[in-house]
C-alpha atoms as a PDB file:
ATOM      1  CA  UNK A   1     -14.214   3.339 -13.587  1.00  0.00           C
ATOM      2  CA  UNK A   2     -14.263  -0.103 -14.590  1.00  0.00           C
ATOM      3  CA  UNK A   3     -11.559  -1.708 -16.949  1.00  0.00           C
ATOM      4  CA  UNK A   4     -13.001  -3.635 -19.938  1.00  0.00           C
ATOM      5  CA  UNK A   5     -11.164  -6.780 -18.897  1.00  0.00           C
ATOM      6  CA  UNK A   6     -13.134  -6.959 -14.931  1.00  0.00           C
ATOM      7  CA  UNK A   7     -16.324  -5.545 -17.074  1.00  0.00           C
ATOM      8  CA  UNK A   8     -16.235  -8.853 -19.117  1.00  0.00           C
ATOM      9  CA  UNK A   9     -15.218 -10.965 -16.254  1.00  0.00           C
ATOM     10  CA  UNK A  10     -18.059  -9.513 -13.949  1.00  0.00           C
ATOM     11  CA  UNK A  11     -20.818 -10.316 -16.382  1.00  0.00           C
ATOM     12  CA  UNK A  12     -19.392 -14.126 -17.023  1.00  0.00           C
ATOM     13  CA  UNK A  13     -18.987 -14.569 -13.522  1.00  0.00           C
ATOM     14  CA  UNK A  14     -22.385 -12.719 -12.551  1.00  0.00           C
ATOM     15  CA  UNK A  15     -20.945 -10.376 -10.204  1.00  0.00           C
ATOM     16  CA  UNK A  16     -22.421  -7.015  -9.653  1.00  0.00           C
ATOM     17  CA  UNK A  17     -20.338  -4.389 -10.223  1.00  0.00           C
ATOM     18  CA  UNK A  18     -21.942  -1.800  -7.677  1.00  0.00           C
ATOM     19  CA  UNK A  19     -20.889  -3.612  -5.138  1.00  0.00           C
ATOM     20  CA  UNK A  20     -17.060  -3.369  -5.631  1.00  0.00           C
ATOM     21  CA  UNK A  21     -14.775  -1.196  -4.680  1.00  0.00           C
ATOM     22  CA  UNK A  22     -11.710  -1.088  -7.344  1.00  0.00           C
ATOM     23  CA  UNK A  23      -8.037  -1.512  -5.831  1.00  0.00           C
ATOM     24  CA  UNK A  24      -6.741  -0.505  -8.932  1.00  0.00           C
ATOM     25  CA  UNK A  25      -5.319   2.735  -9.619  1.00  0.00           C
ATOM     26  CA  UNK A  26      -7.752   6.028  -9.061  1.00  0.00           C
ATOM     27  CA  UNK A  27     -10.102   3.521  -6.749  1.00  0.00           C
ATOM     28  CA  UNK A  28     -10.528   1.529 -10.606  1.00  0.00           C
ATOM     29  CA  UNK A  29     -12.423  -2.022 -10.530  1.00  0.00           C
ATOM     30  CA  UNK A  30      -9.971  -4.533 -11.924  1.00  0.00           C
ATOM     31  CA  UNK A  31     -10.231  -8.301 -13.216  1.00  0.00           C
ATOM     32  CA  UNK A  32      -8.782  -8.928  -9.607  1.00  0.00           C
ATOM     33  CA  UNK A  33     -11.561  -7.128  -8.000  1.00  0.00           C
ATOM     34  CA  UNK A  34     -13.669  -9.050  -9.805  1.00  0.00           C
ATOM     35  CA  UNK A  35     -12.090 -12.502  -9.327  1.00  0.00           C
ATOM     36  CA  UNK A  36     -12.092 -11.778  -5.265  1.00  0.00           C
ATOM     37  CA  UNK A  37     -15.955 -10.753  -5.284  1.00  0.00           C
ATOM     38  CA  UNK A  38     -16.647 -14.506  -6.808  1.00  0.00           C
ATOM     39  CA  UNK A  39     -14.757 -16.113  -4.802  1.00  0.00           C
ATOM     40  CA  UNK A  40     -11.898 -17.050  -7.318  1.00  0.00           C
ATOM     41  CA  UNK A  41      -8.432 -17.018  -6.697  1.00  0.00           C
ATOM     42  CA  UNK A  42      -7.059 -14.436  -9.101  1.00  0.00           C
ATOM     43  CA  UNK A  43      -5.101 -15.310 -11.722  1.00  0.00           C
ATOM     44  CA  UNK A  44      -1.728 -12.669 -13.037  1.00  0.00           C
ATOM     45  CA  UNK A  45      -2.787 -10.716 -15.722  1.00  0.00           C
ATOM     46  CA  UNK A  46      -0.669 -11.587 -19.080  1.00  0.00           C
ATOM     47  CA  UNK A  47       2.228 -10.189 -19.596  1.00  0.00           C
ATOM     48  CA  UNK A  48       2.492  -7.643 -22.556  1.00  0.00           C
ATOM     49  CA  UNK A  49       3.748  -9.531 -25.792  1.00  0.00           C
ATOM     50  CA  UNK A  50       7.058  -8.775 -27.156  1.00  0.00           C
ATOM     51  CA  UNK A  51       6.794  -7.861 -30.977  1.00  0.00           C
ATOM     52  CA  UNK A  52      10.579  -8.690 -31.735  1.00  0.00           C
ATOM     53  CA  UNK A  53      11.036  -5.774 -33.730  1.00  0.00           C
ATOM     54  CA  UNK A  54      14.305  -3.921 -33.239  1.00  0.00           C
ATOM     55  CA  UNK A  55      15.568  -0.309 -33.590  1.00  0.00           C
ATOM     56  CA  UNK A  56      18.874  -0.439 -35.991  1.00  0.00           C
ATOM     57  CA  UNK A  57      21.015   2.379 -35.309  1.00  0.00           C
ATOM     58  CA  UNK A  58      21.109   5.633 -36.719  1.00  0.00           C
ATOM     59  CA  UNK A  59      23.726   6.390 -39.178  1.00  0.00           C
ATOM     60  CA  UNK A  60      25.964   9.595 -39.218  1.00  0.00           C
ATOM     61  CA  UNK A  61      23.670  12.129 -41.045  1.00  0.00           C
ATOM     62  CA  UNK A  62      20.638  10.555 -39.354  1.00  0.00           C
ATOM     63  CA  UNK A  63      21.657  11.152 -36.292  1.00  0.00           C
ATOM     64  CA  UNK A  64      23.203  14.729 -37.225  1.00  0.00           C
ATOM     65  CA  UNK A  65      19.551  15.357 -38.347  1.00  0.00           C
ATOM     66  CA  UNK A  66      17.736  14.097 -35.261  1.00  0.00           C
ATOM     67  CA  UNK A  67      19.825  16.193 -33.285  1.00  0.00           C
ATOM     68  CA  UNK A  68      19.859  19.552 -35.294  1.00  0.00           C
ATOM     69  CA  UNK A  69      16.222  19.421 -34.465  1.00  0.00           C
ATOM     70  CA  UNK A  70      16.259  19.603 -30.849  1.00  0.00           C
END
């Protein structure tokens, strides 16, 4: 299995992808596989973007309802 991040990377980097062995998880190729075959220091993947969005709380009968149902 290949992830499509070290798919894209291998072909812009020209690296063949039957060659690698993935250290990711389940023996997948990652961009870091990738990176190492060309001779590139990896770089850290991004980190996942906040969306700033936040829960409000549950009022009373909400809450009642939420937990009736469990």
């Amino acid at each position: 299995m290949i992830s499509p991040r070290a798919r894209k990377l291998a072909k812009q980097l020209k690296v063949d992808l039957g060659t690698l062995q993935g250290s990711g998880p389940h023996g997948r190729i990652v961009a870091q596989d990738v990176e190492l075959a060309a001779g590139k220091t990896p770089t850290p993947s991004p980190a996942p973007a906040r969306l700033g969005y936040h829960q409000p709380p549950f009022h009373n009968r909400q809450q009642q309802l939420l937990l009736q149902h469990r």
